[in-house]
N, C-alpha and C. Protein backbone atom coordinates (compact mmCIF):
# COMPACT_ATOMS: atom_id res chain seq x y z
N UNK A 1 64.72 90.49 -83.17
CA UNK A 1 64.62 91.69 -83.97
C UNK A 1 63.50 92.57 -83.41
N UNK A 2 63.66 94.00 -83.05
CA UNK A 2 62.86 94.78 -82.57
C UNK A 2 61.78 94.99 -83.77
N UNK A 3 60.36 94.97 -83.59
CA UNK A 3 59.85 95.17 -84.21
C UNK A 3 59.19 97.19 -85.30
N UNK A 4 59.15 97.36 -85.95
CA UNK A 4 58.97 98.60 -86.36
C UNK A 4 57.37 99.08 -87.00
N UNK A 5 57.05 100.16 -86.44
CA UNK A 5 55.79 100.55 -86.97
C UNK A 5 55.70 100.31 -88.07
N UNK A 6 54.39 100.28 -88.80
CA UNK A 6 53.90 99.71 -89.68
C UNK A 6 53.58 101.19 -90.59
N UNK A 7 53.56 102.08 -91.47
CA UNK A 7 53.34 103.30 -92.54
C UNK A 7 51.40 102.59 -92.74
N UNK A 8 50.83 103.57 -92.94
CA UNK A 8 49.30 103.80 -93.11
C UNK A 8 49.43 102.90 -94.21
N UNK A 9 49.57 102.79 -95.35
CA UNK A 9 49.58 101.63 -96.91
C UNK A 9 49.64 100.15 -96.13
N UNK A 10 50.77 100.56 -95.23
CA UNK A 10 50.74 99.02 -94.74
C UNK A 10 49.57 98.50 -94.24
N UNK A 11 49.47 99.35 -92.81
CA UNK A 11 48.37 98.91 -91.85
C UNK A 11 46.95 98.41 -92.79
N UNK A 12 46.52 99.23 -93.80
CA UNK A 12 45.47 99.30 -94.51
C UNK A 12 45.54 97.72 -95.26
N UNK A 13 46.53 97.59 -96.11
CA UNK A 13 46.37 96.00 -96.56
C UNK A 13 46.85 95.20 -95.46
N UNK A 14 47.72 95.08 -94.69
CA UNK A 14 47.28 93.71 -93.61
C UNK A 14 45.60 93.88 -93.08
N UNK A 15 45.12 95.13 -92.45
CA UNK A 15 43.52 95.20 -92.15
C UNK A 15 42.72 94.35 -93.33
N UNK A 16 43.04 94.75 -94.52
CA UNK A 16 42.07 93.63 -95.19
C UNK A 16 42.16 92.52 -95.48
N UNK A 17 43.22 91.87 -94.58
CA UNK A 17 42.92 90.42 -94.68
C UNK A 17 42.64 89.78 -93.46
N UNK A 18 42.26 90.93 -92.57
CA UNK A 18 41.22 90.45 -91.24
C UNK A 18 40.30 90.46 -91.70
N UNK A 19 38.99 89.78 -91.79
CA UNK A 19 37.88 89.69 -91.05
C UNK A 19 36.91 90.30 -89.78
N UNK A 20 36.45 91.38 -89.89
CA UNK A 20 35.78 91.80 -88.61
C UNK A 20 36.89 92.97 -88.11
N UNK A 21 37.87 93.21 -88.24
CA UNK A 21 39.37 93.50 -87.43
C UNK A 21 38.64 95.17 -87.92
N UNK A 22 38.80 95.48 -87.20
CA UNK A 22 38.90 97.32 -87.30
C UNK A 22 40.27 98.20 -86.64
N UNK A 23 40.20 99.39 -86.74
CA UNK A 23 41.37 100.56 -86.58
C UNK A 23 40.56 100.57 -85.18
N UNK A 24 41.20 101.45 -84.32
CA UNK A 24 40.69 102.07 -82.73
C UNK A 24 41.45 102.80 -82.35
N UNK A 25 41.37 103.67 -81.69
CA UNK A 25 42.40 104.84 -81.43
C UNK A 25 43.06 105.55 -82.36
N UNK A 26 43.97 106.08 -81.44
CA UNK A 26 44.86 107.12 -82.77
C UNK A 26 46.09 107.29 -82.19
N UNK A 27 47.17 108.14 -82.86
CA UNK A 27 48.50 108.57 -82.39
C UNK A 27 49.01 107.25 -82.07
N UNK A 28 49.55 107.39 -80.72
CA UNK A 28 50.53 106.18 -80.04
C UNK A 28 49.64 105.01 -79.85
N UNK A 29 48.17 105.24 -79.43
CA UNK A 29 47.36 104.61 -79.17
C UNK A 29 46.40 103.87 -79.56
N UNK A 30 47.02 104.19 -81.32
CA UNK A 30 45.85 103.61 -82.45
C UNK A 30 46.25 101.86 -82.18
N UNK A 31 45.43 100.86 -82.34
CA UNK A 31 45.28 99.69 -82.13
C UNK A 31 44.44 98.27 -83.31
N UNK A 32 43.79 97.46 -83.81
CA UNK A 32 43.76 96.69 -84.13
C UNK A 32 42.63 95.91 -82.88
N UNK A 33 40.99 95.99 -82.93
CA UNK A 33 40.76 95.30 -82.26
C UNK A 33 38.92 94.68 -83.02
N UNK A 34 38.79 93.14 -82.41
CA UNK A 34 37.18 92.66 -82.58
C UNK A 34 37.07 92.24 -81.84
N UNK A 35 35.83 92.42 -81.75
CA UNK A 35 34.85 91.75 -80.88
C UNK A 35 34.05 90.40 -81.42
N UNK A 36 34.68 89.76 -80.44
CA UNK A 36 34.11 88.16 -80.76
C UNK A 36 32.90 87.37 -79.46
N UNK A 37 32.09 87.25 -80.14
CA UNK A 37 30.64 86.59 -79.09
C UNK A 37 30.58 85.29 -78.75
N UNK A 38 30.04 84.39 -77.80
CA UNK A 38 30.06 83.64 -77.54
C UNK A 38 28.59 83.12 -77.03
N UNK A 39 28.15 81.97 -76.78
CA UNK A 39 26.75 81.28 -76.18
C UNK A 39 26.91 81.24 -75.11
N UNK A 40 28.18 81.27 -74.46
CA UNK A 40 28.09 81.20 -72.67
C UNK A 40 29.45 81.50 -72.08
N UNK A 41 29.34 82.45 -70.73
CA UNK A 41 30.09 82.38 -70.07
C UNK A 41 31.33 81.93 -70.11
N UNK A 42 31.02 80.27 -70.43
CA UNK A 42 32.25 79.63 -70.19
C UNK A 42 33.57 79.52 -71.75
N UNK A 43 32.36 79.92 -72.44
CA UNK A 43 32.60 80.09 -73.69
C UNK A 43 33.87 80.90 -74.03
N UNK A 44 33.48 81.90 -73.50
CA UNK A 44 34.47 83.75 -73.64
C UNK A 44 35.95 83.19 -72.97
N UNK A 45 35.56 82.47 -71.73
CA UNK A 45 36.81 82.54 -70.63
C UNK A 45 37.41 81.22 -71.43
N UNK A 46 36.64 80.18 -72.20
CA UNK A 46 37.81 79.43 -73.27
C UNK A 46 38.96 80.09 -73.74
N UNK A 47 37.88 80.69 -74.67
CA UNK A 47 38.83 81.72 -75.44
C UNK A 47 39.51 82.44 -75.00
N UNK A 48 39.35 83.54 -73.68
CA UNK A 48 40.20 84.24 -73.30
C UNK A 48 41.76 83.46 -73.10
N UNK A 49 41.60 82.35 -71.98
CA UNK A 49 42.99 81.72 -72.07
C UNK A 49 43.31 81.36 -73.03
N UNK A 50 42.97 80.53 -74.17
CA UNK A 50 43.49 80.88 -75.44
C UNK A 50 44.56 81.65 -75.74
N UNK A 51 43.79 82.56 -75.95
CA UNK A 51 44.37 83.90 -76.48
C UNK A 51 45.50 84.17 -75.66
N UNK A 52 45.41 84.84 -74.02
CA UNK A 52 46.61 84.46 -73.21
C UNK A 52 47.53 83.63 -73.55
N UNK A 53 47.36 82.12 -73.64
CA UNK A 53 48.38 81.43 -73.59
C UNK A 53 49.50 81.34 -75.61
N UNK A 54 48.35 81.87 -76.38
CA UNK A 54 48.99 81.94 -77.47
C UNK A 54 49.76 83.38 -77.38
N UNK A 55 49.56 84.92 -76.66
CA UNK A 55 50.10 85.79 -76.55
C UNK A 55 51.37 85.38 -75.52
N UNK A 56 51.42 84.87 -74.62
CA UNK A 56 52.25 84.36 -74.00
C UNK A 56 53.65 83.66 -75.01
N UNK A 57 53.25 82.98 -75.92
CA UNK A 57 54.10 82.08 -76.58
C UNK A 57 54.50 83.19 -77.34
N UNK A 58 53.82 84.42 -78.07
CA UNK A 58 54.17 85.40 -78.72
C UNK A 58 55.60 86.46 -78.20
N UNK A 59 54.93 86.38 -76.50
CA UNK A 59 55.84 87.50 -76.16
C UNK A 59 54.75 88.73 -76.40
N UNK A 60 53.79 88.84 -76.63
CA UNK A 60 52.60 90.07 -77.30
C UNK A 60 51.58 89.73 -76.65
N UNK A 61 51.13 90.77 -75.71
CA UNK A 61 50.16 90.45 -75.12
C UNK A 61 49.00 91.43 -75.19
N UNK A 62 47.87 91.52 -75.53
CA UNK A 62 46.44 92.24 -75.98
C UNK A 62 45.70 92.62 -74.84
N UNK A 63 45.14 93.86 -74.72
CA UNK A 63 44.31 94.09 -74.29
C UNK A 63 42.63 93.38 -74.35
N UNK A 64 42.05 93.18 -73.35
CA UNK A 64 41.34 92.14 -73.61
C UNK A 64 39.72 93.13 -72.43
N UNK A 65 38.65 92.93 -73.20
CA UNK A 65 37.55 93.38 -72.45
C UNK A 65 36.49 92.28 -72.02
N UNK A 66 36.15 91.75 -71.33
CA UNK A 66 35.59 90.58 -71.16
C UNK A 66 34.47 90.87 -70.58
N UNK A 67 33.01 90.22 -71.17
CA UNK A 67 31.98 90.44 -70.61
C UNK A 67 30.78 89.49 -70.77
N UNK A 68 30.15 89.02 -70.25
CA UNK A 68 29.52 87.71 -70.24
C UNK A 68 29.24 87.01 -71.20
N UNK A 69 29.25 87.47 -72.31
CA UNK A 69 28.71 86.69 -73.73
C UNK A 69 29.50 86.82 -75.10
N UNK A 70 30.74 88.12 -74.38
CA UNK A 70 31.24 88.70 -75.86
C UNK A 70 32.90 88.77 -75.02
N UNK A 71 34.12 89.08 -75.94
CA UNK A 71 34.88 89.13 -75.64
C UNK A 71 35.87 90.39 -76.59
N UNK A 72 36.01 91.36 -76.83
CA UNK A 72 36.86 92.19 -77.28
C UNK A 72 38.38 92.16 -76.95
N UNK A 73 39.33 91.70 -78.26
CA UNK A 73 40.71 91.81 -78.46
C UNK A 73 41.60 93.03 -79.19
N UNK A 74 42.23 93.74 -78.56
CA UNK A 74 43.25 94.92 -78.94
C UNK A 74 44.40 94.87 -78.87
N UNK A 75 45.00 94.34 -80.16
CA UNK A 75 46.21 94.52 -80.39
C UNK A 75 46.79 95.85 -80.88
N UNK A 76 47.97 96.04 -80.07
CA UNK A 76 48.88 97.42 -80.51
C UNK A 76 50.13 97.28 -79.43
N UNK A 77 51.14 97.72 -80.51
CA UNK A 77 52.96 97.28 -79.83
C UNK A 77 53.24 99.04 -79.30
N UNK A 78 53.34 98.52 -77.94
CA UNK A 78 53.63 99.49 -77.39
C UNK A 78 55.27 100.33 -77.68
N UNK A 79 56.28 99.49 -77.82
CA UNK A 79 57.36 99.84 -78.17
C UNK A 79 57.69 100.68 -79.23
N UNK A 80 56.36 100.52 -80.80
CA UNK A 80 56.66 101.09 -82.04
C UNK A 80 55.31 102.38 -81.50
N UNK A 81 54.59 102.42 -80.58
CA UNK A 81 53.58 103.51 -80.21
C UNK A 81 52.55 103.14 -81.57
N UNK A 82 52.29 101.97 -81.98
CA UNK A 82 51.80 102.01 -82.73
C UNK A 82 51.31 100.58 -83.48
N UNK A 83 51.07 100.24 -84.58
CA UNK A 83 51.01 98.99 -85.11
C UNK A 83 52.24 98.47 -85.33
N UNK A 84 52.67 96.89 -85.25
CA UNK A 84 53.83 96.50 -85.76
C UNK A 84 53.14 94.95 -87.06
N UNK A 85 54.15 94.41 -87.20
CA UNK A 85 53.87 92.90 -88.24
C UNK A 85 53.14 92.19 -87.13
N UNK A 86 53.56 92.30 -86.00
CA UNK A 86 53.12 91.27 -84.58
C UNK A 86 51.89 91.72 -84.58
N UNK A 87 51.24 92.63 -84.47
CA UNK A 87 50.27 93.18 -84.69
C UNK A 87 49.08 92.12 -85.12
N UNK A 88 49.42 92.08 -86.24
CA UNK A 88 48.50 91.31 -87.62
C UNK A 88 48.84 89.96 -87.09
N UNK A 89 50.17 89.91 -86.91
CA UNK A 89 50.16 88.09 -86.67
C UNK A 89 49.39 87.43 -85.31
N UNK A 90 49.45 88.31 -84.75
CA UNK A 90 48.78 87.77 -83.48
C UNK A 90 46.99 87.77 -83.62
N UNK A 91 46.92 88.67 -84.83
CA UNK A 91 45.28 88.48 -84.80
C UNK A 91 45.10 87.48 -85.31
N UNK A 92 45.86 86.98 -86.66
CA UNK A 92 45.76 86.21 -87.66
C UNK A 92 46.09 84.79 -86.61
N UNK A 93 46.33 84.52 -85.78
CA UNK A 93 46.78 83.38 -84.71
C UNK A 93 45.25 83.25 -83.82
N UNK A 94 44.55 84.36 -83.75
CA UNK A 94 43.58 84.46 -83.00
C UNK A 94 42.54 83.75 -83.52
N UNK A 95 42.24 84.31 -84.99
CA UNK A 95 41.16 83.89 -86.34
C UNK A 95 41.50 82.40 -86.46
N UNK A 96 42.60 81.61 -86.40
CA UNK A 96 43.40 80.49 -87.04
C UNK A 96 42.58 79.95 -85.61
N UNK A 97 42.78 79.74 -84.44
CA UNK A 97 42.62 79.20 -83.47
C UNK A 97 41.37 78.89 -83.15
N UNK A 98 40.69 80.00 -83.69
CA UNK A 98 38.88 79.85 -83.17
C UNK A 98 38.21 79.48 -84.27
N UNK A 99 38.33 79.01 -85.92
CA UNK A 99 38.33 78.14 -86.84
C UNK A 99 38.11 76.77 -86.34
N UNK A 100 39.69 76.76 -85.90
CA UNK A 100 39.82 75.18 -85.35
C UNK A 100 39.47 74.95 -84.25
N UNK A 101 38.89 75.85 -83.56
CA UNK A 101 38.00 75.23 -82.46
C UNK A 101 36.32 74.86 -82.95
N UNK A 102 36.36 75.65 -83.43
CA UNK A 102 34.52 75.53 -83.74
C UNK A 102 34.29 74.61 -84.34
N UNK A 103 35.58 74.05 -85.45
CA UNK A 103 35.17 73.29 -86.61
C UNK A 103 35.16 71.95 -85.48
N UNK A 104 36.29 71.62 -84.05
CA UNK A 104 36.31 70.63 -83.33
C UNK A 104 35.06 70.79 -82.94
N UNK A 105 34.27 71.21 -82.40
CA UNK A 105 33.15 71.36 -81.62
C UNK A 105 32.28 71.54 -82.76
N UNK A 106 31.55 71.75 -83.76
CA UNK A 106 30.56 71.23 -84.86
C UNK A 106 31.10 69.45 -85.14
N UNK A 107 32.16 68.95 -85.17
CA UNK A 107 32.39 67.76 -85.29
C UNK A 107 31.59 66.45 -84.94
């Protein structure tokens, strides 16, 4: 099923059940992105494949800014020029994943 932009009411309540998640851009180009930090290097590039390999399984793949300590994720469906449901789910996959990593690693 092709996915379909998301109407402003929408976007606004899926946004509040991110965490951290903000608006970015505008028009075709408005997006869905946070910035998530890390203690090291090796830390970020965990996560980055992560994220890859769960966008991969999606079919949805994020813009990604990577920089030694921090890592910035931007989701936005190019097809709807805009936000779609994939959108949110792929963040909400992002949040779910790095939970259960930290909580493995405080263990």
């Amino acid at each position: 099923m092709k996915p379909r932009a998301l109407n402003p009411i929408e976007v606004v309540g899926q946004l509040s059940r991110l965490e951290g998640w903000r608006l970015q851009g505008d028009g075709a180009e408005v997006g869905i992105a946070k910035t998530f930090s890390f203690a090291s290097y090796s830390e970020v590039m965990s996560f980055v494949n992560a994220v890859a390999f769960m966008a991969q399984g999606m079919n949805h793949h994020p813009e990604l800014v990577v920089h030694p300590s921090t890592c910035v994720v931007f989701w936005r469906t190019h097809d709807v020029q805009g936000l779609s449901q994939l959108d949110f789910e792929a963040a909400q996959r992002v949040e779910t994943w790095l939970k259960g990593a930290q909580a493995t690693l405080a263990a």
